[in-house]
C-alpha atoms as a PDB file:
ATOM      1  CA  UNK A   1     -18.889  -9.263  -3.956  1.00  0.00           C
ATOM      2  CA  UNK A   2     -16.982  -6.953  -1.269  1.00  0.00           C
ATOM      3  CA  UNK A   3     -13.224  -7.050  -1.480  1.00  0.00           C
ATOM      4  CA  UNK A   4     -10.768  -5.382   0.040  1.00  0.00           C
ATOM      5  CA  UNK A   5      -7.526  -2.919  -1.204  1.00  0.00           C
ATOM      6  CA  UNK A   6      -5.044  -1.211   1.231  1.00  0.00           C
ATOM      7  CA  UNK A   7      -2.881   1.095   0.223  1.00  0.00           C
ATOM      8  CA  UNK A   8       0.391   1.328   2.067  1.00  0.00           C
ATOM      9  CA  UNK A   9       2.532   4.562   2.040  1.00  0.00           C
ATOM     10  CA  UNK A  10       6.634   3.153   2.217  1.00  0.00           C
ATOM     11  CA  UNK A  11       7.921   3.599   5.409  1.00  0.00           C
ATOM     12  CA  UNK A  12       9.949   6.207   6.460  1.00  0.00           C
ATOM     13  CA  UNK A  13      13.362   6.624   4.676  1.00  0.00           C
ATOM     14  CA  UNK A  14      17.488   7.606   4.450  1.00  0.00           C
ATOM     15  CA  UNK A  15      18.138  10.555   3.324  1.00  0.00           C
ATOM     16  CA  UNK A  16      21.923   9.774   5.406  1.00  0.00           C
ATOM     17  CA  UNK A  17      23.674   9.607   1.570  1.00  0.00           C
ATOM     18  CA  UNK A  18      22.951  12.952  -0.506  1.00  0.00           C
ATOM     19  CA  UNK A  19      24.186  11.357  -3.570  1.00  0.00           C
ATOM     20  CA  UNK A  20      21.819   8.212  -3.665  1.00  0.00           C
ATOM     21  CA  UNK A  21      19.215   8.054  -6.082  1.00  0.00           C
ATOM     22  CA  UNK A  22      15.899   8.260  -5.019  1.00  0.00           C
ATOM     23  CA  UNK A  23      14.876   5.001  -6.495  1.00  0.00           C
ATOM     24  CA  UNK A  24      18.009   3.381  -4.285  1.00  0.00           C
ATOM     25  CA  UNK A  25      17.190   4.877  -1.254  1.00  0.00           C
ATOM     26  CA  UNK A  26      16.655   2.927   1.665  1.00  0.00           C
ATOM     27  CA  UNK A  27      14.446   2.998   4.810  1.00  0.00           C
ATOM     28  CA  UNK A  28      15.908   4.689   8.020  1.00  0.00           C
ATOM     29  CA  UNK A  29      16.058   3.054  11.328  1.00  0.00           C
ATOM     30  CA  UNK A  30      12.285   4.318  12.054  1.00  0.00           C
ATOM     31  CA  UNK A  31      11.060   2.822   8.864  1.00  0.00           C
ATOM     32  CA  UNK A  32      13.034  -0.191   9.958  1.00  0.00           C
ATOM     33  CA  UNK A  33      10.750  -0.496  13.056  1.00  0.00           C
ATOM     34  CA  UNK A  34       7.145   0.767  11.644  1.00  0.00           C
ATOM     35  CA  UNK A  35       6.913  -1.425   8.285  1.00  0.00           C
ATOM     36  CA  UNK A  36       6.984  -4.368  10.544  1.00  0.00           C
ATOM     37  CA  UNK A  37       4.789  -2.905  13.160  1.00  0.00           C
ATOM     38  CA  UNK A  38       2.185  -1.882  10.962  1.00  0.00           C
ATOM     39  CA  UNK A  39       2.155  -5.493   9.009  1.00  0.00           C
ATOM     40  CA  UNK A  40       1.491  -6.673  13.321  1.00  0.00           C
ATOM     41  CA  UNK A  41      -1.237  -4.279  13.401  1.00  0.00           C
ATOM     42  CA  UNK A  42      -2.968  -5.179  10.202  1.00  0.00           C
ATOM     43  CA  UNK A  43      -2.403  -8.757  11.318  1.00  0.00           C
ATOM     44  CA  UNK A  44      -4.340  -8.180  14.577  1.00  0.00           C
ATOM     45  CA  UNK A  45      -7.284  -6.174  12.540  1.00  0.00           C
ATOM     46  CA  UNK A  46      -7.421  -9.464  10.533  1.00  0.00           C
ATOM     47  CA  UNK A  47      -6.498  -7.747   7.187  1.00  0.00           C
ATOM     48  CA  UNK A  48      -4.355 -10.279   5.623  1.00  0.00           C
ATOM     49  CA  UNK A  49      -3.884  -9.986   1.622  1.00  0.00           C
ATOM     50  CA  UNK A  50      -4.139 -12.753  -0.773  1.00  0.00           C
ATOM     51  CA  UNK A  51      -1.780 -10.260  -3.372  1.00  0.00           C
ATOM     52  CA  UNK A  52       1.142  -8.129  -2.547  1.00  0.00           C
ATOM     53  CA  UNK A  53       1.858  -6.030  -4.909  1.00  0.00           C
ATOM     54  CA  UNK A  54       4.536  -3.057  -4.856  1.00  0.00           C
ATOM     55  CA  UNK A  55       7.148  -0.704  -6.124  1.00  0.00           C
ATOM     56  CA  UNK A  56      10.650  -2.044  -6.860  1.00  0.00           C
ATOM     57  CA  UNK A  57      11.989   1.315  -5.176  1.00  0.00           C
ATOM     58  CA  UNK A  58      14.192   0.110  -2.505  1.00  0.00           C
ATOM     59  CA  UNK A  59      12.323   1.869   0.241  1.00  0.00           C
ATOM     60  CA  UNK A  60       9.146   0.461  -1.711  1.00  0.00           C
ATOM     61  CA  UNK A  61      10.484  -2.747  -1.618  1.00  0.00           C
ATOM     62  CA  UNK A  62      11.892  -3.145   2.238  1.00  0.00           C
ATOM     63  CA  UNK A  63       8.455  -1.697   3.469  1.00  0.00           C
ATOM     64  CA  UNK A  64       6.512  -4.396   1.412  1.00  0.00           C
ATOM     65  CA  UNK A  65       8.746  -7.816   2.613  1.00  0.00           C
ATOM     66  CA  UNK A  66       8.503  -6.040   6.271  1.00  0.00           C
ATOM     67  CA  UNK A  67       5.243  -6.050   6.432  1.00  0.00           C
ATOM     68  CA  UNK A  68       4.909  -9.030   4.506  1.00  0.00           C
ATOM     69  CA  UNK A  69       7.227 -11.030   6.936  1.00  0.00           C
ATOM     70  CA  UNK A  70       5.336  -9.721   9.769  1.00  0.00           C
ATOM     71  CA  UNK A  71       1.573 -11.141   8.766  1.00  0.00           C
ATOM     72  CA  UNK A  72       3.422 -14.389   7.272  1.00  0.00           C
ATOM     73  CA  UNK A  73       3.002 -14.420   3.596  1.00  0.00           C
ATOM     74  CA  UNK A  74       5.524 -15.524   1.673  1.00  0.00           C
ATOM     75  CA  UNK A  75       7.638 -12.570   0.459  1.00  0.00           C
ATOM     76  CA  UNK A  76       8.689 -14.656  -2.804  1.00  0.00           C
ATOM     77  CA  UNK A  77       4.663 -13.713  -3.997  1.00  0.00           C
ATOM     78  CA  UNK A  78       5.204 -10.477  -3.980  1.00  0.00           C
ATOM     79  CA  UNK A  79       4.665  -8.755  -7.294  1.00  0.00           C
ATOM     80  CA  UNK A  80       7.021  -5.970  -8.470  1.00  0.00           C
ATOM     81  CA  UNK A  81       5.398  -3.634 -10.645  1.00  0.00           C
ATOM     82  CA  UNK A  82       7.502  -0.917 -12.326  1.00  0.00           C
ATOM     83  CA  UNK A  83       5.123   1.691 -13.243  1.00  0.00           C
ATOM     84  CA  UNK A  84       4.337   2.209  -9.682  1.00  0.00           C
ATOM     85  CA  UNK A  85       7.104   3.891  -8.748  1.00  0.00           C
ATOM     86  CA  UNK A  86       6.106   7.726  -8.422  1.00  0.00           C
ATOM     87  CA  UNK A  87       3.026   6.822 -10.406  1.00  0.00           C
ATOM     88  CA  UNK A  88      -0.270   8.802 -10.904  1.00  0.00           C
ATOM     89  CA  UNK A  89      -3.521   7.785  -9.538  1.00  0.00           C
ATOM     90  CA  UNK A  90      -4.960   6.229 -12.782  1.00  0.00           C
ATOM     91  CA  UNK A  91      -1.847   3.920 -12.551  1.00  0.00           C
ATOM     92  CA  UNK A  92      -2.858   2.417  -9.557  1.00  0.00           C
ATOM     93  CA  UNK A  93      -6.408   2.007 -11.632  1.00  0.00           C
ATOM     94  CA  UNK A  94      -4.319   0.063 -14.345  1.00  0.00           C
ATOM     95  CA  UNK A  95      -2.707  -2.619 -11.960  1.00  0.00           C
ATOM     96  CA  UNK A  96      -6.333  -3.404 -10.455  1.00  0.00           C
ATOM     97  CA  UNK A  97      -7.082  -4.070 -13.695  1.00  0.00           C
ATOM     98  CA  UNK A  98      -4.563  -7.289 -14.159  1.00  0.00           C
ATOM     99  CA  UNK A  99      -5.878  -8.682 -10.963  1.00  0.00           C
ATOM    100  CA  UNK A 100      -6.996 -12.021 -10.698  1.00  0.00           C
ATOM    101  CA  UNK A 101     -10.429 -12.136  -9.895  1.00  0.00           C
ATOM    102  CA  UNK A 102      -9.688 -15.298  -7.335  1.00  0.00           C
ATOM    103  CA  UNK A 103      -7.639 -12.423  -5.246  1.00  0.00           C
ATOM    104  CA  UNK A 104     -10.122 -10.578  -2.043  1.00  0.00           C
ATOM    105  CA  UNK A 105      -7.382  -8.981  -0.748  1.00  0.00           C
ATOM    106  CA  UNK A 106      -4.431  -6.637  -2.432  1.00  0.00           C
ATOM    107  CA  UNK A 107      -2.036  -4.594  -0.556  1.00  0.00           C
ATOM    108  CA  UNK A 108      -0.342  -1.905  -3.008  1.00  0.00           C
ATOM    109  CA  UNK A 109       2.718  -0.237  -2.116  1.00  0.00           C
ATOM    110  CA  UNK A 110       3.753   2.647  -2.949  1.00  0.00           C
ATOM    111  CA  UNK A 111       4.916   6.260  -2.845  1.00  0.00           C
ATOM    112  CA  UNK A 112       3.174   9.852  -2.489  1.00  0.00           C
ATOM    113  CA  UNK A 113       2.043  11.981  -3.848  1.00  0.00           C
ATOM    114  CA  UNK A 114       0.280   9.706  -6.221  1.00  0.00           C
ATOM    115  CA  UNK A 115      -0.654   7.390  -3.277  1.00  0.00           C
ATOM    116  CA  UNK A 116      -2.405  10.325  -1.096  1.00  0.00           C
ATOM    117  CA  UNK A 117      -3.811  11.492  -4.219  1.00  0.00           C
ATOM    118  CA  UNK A 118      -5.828   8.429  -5.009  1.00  0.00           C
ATOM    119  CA  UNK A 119      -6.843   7.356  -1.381  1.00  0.00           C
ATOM    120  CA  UNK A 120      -8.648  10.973  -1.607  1.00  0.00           C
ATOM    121  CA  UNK A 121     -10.376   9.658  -4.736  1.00  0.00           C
ATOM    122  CA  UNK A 122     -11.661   6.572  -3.062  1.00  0.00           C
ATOM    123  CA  UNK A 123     -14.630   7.771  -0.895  1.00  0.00           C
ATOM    124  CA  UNK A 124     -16.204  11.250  -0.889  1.00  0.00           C
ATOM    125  CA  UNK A 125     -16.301  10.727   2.978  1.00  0.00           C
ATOM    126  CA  UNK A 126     -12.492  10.122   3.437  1.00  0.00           C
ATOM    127  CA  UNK A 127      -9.759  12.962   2.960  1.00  0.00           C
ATOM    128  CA  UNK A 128      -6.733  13.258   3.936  1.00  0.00           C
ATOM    129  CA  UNK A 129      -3.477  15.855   3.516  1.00  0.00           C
ATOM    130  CA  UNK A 130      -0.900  13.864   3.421  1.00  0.00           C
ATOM    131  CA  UNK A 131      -0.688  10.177   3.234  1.00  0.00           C
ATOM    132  CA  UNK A 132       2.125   9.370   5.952  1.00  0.00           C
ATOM    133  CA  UNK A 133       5.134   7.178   5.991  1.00  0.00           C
ATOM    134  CA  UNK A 134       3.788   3.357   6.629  1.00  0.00           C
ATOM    135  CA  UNK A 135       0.613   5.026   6.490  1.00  0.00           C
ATOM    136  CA  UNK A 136      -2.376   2.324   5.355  1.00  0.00           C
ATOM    137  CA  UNK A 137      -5.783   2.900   4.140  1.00  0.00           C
ATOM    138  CA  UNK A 138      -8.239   0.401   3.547  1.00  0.00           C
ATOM    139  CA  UNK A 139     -11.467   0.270   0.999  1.00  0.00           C
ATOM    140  CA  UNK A 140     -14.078  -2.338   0.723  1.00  0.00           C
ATOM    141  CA  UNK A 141     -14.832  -2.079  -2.994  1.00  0.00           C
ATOM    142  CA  UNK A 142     -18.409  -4.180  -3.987  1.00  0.00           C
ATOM    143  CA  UNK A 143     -16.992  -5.532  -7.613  1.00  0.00           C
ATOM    144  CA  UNK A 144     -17.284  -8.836  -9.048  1.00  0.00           C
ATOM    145  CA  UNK A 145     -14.331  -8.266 -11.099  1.00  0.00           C
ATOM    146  CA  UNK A 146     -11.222  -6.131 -10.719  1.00  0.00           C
ATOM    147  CA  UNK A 147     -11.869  -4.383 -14.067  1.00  0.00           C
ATOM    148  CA  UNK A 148     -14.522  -2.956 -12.520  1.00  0.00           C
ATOM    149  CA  UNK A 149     -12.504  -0.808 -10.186  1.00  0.00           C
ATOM    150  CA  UNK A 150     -13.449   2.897 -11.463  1.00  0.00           C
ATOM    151  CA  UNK A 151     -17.508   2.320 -11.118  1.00  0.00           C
ATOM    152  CA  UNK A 152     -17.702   0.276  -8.175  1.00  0.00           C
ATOM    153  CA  UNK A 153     -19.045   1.380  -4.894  1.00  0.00           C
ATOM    154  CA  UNK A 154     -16.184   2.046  -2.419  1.00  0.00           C
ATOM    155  CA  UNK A 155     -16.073   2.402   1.407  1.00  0.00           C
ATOM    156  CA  UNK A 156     -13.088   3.742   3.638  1.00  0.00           C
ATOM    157  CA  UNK A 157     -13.033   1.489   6.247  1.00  0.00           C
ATOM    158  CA  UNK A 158      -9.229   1.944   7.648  1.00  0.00           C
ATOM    159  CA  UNK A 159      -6.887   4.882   8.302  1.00  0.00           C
ATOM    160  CA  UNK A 160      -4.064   3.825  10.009  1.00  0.00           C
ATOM    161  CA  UNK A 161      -0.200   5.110  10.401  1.00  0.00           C
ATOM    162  CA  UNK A 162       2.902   4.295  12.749  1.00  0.00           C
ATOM    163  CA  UNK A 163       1.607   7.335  14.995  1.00  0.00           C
ATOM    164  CA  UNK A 164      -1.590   6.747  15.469  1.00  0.00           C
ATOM    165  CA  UNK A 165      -2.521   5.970  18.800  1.00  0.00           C
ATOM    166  CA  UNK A 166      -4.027   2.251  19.268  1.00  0.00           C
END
């Protein structure tokens, strides 16, 4: 069975307050404008998940109910997951795991470097530097359950980012 997962980079954020903590700090004005356009853009490409699932970081968390208000799913389903704040790749591997198998279609949020580090590990035909802010990539993944994650088959099928000319 082919599902998909996109991975979604925050959005761009504050660095206006020197004395925030990271995990408080908030999006700026352009991360304000590209979590919501990139949720539009998505939308249009007809990738709409069945399963948000995200950071609690506030930048994390402002990117995911952006985007999430723009494509229309109820922000209240969004899932919070702790351990994905500034996580390592295999973490992301971990939270597949608990996924319902009735779910086609996750979004993850999260943060770098952990987030460019596994897009890189998706695909040996996709690489990329840098993942950047509100930057999304998308994997079919042939799996009949979400356990099955590390072994299955994977496919880059989406690079997109706030900058990327349509």
């Amino acid at each position: 069975m082919n599902r998909r997962l996109v991975m979604i980079r925050h959005a761009k954020s504050s660095w206006a307050n020197p004395l925030q903590s990271d995990f408080e700090r908030p999006l700026n004005d352009r991360g304000e404008h590209d979590a919501p356009m990139m949720g539009e853009r998505l939308n249009k490409l007809n990738i709409v998940p069945d399963l948000i699932i995200a950071s609690p970081a506030k930048r994390a968390k402002q990117t995911a109910k952006k985007v999430a208000a723009a494509m229309g799913y109820d922000e209240s389903k969004i899932q919070w997951v702790d351990k994905l704040y500034h996580c390592i790749p295999q973490v992301f591997e971990e939270v597949l795991y608990e996924i319902d198998d009735s779910i086609n279609t996750v979004f993850i949020v999260a943060h770098n470097p952990g987030i460019t580090q596994f897009v890189n590990e998706l695909s040996a035909e996709f690489s990329i530097d840098n993942m950047p802010t509100c930057g999304t990539v998308g994997a079919e993944v042939e799996l009949d359950h979400w356990e099955m994650f590390p072994g299955a088959k994977k496919k880059v099928f989406l690079f997109e980012y706030p900058k990327k000319q349509q």
